[in-house]
Protein backbone atom coordinates (compact mmCIF):
# COMPACT_ATOMS: atom_id res chain seq x y z
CA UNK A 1 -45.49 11.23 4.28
CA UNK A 2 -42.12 13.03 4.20
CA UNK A 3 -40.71 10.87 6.25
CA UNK A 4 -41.67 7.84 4.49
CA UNK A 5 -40.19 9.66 1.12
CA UNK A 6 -36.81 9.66 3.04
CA UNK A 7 -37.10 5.97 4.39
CA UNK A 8 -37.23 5.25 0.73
CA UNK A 9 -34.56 7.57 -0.57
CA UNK A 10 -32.22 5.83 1.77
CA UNK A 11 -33.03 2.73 1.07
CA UNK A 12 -33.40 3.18 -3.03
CA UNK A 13 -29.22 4.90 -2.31
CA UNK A 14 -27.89 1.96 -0.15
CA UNK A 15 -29.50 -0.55 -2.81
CA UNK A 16 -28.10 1.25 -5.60
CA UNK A 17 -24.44 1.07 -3.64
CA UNK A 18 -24.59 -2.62 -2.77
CA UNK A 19 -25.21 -2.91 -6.42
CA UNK A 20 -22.56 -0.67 -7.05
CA UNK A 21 -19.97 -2.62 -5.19
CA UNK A 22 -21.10 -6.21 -6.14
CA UNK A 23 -20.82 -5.03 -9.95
CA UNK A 24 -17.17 -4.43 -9.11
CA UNK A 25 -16.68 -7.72 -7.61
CA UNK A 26 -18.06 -8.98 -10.29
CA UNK A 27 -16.46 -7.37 -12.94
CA UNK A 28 -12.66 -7.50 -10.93
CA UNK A 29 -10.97 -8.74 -13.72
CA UNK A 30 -11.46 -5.73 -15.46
CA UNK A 31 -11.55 -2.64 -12.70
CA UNK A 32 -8.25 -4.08 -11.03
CA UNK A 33 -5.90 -3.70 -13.85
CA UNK A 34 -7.94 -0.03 -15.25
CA UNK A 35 -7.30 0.61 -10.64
CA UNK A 36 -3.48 -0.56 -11.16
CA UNK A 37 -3.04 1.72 -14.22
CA UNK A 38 -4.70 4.71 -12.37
CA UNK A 39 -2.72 4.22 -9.66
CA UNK A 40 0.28 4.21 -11.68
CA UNK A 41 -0.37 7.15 -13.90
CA UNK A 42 -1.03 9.69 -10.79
CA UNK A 43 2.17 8.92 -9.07
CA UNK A 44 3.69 9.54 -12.35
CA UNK A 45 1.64 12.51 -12.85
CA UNK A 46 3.26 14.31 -10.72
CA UNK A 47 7.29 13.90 -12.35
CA UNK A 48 5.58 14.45 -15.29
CA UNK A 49 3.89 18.25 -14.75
CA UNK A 50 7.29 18.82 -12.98
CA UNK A 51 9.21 18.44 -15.94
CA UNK A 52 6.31 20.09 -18.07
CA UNK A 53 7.03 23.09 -15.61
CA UNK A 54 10.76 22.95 -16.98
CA UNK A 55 9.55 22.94 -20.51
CA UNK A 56 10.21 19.52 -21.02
CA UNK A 57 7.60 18.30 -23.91
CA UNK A 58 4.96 16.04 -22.56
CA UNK A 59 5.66 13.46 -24.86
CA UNK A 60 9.44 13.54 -23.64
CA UNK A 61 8.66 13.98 -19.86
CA UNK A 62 6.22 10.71 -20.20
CA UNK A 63 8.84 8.72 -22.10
CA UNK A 64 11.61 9.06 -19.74
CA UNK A 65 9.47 8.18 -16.65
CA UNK A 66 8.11 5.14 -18.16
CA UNK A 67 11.66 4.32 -19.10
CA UNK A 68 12.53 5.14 -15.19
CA UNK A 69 9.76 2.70 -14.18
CA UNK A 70 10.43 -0.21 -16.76
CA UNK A 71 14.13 -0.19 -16.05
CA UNK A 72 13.18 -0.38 -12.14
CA UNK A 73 10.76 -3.30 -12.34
CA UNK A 74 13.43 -5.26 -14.81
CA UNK A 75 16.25 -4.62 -12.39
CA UNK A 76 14.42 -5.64 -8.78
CA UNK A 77 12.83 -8.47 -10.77
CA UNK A 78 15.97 -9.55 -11.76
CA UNK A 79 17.68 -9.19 -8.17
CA UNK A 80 14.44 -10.96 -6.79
CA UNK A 81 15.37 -14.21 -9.07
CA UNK A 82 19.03 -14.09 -8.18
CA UNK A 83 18.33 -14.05 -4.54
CA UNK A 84 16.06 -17.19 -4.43
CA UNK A 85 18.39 -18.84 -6.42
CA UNK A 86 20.87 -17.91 -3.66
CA UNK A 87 19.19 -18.83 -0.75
CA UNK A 88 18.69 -22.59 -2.78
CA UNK A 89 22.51 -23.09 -2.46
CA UNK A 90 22.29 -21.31 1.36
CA UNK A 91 19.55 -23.59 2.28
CA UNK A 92 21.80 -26.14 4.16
CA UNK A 93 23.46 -23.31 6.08
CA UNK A 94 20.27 -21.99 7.30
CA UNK A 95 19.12 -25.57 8.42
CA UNK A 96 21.89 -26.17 10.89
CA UNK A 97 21.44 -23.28 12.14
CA UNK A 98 17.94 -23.69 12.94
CA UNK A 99 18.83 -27.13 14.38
CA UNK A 100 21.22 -25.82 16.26
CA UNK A 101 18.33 -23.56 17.66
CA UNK A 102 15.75 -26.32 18.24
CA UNK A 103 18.18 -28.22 20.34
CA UNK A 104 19.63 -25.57 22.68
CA UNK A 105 15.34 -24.95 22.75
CA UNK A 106 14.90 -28.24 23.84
CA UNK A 107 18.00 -28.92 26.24
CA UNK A 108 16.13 -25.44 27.88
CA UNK A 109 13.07 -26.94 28.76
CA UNK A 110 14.42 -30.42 29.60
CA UNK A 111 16.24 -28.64 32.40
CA UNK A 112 13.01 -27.39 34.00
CA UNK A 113 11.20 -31.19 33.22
CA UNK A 114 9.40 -30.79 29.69
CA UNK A 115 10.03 -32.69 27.35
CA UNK A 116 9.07 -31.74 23.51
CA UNK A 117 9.94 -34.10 20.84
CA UNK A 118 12.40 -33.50 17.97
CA UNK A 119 10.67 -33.66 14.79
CA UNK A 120 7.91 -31.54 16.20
CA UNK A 121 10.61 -28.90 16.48
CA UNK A 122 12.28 -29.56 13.64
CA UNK A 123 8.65 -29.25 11.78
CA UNK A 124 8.27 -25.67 13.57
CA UNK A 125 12.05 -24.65 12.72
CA UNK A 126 11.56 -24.74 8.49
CA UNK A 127 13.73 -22.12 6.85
CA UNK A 128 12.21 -22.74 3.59
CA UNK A 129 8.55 -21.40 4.81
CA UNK A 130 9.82 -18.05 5.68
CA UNK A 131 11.12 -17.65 1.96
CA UNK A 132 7.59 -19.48 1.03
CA UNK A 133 5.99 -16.54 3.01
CA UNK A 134 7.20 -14.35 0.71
CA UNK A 135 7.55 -15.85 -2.46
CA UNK A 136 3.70 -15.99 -2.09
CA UNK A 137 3.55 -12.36 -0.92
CA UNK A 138 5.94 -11.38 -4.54
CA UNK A 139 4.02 -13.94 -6.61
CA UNK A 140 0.23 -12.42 -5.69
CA UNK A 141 2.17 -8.83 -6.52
CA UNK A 142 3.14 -10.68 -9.76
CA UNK A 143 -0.65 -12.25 -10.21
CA UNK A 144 -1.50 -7.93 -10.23
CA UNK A 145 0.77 -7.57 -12.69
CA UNK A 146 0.13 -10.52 -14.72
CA UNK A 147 -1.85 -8.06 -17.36
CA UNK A 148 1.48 -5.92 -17.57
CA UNK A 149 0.51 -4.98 -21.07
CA UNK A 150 -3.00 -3.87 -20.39
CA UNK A 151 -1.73 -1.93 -17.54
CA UNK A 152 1.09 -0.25 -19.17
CA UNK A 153 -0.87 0.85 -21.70
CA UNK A 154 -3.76 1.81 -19.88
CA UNK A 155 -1.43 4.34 -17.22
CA UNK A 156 0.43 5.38 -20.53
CA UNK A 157 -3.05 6.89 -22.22
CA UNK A 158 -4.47 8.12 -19.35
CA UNK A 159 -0.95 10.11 -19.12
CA UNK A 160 -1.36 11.35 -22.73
CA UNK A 161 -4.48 12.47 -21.76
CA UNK A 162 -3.39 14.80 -18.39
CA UNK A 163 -3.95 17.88 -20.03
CA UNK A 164 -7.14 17.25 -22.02
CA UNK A 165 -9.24 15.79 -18.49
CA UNK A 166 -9.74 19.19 -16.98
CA UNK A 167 -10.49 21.05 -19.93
CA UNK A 168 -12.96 18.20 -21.06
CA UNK A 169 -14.68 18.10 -17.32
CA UNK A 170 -15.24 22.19 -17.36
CA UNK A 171 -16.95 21.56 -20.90
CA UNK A 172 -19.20 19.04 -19.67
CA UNK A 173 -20.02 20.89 -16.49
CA UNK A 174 -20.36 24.66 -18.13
CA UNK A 175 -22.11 26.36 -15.28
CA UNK A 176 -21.07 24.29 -12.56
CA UNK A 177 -18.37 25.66 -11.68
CA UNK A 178 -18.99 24.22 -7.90
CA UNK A 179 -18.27 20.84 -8.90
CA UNK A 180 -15.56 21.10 -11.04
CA UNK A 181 -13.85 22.55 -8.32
CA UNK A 182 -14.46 19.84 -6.00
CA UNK A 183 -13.50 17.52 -8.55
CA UNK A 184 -10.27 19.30 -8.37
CA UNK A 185 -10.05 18.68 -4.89
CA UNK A 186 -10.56 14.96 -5.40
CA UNK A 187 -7.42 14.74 -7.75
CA UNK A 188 -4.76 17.48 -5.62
CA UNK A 189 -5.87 14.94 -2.64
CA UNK A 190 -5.19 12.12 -4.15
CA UNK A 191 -2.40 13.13 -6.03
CA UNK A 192 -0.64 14.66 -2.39
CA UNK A 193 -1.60 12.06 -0.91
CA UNK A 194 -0.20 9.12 -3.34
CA UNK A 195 3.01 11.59 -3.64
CA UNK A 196 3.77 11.94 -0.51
CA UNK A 197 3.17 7.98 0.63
CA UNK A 198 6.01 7.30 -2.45
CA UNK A 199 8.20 9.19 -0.99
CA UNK A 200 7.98 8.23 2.69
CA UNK A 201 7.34 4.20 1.09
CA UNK A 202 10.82 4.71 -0.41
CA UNK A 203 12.47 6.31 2.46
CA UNK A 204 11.05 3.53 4.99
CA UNK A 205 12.26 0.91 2.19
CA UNK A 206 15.91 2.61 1.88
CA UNK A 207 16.69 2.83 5.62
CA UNK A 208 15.39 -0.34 6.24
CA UNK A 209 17.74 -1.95 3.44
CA UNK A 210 20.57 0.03 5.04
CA UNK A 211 19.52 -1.83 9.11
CA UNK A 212 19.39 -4.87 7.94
CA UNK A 213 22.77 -4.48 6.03
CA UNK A 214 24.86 -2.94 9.31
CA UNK A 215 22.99 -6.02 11.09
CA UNK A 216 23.87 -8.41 8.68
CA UNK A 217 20.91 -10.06 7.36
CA UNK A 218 20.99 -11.51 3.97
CA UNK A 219 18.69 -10.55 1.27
CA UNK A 220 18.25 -6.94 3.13
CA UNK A 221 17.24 -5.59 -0.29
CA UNK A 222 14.29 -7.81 -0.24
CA UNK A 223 13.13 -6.92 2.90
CA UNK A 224 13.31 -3.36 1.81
CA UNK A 225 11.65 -4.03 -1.58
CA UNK A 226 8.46 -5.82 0.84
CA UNK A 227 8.62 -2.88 3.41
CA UNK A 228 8.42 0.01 0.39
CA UNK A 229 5.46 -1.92 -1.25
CA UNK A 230 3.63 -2.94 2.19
CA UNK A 231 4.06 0.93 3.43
CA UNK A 232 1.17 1.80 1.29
CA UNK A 233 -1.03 -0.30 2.72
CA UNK A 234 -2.45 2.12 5.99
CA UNK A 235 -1.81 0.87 9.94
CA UNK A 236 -1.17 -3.35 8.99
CA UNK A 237 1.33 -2.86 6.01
CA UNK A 238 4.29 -2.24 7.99
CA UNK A 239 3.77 -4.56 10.34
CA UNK A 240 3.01 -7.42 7.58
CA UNK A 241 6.25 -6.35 5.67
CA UNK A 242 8.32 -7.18 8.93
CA UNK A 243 7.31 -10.95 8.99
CA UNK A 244 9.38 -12.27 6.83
CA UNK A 245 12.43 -10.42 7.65
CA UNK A 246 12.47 -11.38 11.36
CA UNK A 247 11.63 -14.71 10.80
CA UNK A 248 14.76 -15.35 8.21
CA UNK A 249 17.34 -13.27 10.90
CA UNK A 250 15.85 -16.04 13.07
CA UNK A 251 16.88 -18.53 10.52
CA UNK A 252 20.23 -16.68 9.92
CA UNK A 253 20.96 -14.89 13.29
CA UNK A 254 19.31 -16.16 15.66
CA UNK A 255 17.48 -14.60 18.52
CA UNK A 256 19.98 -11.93 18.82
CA UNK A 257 19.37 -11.26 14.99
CA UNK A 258 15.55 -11.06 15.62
CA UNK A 259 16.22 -8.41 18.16
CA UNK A 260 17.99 -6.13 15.75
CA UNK A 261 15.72 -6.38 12.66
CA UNK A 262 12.67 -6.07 15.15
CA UNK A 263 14.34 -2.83 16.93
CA UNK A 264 15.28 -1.56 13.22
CA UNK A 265 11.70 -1.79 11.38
CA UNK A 266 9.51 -0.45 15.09
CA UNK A 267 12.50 2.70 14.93
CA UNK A 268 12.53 3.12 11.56
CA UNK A 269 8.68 3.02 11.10
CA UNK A 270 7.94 5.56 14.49
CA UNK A 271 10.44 7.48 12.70
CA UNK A 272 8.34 7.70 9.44
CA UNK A 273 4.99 7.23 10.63
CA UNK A 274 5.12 9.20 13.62
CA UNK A 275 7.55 12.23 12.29
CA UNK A 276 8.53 12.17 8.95
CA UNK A 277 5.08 11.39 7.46
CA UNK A 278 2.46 13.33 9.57
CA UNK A 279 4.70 16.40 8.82
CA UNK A 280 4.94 16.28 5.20
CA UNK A 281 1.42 15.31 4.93
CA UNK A 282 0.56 18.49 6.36
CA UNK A 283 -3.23 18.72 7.10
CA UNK A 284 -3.20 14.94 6.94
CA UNK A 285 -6.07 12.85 5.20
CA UNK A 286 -8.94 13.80 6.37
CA UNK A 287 -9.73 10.45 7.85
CA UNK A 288 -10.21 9.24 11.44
CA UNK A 289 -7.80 6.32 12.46
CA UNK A 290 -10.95 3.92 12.81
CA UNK A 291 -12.37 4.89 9.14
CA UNK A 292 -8.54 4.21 7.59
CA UNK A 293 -8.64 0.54 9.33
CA UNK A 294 -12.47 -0.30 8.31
CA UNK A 295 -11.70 0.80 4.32
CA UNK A 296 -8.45 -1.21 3.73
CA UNK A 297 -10.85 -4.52 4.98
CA UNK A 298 -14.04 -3.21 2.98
CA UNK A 299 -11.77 -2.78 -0.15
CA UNK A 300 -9.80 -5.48 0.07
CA UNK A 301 -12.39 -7.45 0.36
CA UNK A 302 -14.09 -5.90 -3.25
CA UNK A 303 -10.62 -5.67 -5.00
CA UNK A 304 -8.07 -8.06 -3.31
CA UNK A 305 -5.22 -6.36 -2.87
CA UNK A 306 -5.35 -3.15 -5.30
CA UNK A 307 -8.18 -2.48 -3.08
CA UNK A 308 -5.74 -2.37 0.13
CA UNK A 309 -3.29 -0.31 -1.83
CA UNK A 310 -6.17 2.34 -2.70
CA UNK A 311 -8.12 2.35 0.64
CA UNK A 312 -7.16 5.63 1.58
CA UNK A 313 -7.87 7.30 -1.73
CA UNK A 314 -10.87 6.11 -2.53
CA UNK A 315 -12.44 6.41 0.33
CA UNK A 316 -11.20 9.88 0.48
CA UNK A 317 -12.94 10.76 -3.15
CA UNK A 318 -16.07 9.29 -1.18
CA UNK A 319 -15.57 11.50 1.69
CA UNK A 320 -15.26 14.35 -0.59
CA UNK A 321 -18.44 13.66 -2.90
CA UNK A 322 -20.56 13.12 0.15
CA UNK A 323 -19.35 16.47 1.30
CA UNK A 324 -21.04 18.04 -1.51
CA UNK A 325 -24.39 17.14 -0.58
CA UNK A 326 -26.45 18.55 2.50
CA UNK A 327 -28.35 15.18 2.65
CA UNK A 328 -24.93 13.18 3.00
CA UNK A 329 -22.74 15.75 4.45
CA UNK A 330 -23.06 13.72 7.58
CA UNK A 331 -21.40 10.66 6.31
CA UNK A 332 -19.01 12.59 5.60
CA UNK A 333 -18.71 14.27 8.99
CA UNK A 334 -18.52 10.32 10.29
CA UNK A 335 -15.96 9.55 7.79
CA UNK A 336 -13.73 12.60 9.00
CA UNK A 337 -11.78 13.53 11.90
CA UNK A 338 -12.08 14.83 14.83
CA UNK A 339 -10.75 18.05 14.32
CA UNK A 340 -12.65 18.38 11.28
CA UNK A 341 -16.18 18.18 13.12
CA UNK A 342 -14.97 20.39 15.97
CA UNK A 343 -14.62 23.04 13.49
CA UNK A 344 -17.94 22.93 11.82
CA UNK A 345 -19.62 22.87 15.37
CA UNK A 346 -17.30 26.07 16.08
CA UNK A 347 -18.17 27.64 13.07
CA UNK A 348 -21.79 27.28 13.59
């Protein structure tokens, strides 16, 4: 009879989440923008109680980092339209160069006895896909930020109200103190987690920009731009962000070019990923490596690509609430690493 009770709890819980998750769907057009702003307003959280800390009025501390952020979108989105209307006049350049290339391509295999025909190389050989490639990439980034208004207002309120959450959650939960504390452990995480992938984003994005310079490809500060946004998306970002980049020192370069940039973003992200990163994040995020790659594909699937950008942090408040609960403490335990179960079977 118990048993049966179970069977039904489980299966009353995972209807209730498919729900759940096809309301989101659903209902995108609303919960991507209110995700965008959230996102927004707890990497800004963090300059914010900083400057609080150095009595710096709230008010004041959340004007000049909106001011900070505003002036930073304006400027890259002006130096993103001035470099595509650069590489229109550069266009020709590139194409002779890539001619160039098909043909020395072609006398090469004619000298071992195959043959491949000119336009078909010419076809492969387009200089204007690579820029394509990621004029779609910035345009679906500009299709997130299409409600900029909604967005900015929605990260700006939820900023106003930093102070008032807490106090307002340990009102409604009087008595329970329990789970207001692990709803403090859902925003620290979050927050050190989202703090610490800015910081390492913008230091993968700078040194990148400063390769591609010494090498000599153009529009390095593009490439940068793509590898500081891409960075937050866990194991395929940085791997999507260099794409573009080593197909256009193709274009520019040549194969000699694609060696660089390639050597530059593998050193530069080993350096990061592999040193930089696992150090500063200290504990790390609780996730196993498996768990990280399965929830940027299950939330990008519900949310596009907010939902790739958030993977890690929601499925780290997940983590965390099942943790709570003896029935789903062993989701949790799935969900987790390695380390993490080898210490509750050592504890026990």
């Amino acid at each position: 009879m118990n048993t049966d009770k179970n069977y039904g709890s489980v299966a009353l819980n995972f209807a209730a989440f498919i729900i759940i998750i096809a309301g989101i769907i659903y209902a995108s057009s609303i919960v991507t923008p209110f995700m965008m702003a959230l996102f927004i307003s707890i990497i800004c959280a963090q300059p914010i109680l900083w400057m609080q800390k150095k009595n710096v009025p709230q008010g004041l501390a959340i004007t000049i980092v909106f001011l900070g952020i505003v002036g930073v979108i304006f400027g890259f989105g002006e130096l993103i339209a001035n470099s595509f209307s650069s590489f229109s006049e550069d266009a020709p350049t590139y194409e002779k160069n890539l001619k160039e290339m098909g043909n020395s391509v072609i006398q090469f295999f004619r000298e071992y006895g195959i043959y491949i025909s000119t336009d078909k190389m010419s076809g492969l050989f387009d200089p204007s896909k690579v820029m394509g490639i990621t004029a779609g990439f910035l345009g679906q980034l500009g299709g997130i930020m299409g409600n900029a208004f909604t967005i900015f207002f929605l990260a700006l309120f939820l900023l106003l109200e930093l102070d008032s959450i807490p106090v307002k959650i340990k009102a409604i939960m009087k008595g329970a103190s329990d789970k207001v504390s692990y709803l403090s452990v859902i925003g620290k995480s979050i927050r050190h987690y989202l703090s610490i992938k800015t910081v390492t984003s913008l230091l993968t994005g700078v040194l990148i920009w400063i390769c591609l310079a010494i090498i000599g490809v153009d529009y390095a500060i593009i490439w940068a731009l793509i590898a500081f946004l891409l960075n937050y998306i866990p194991n395929i970002g940085s791997i999507i962000a260099a794409i573009p980049a080593v197909l256009f020192s193709l274009v520019q370069l040549g194969f000699a070019g694609v060696l660089w940039t390639t050597a530059s973003f593998v050193a530069v992200n080993m350096i990061i990923g592999s040193a930089v990163e696992p150090k500063m994040m200290g504990k790390g995020m609780g996730l196993s490596t498996f768990v990280v790659f399965l929830s940027l594909i299950f939330w990008g699937f519900v949310m596009g690509t907010v939902g790739m950008f958030l993977s890690v942090p929601l499925t780290m408040t997940i983590k965390i609430m099942l943790e709570q609960n003896p029935k789903t403490a062993w989701i949790a335990i799935m969900l987790g690493t390695q380390a993490e179960a080898e210490r509750i079977v050592d504890n026990e």
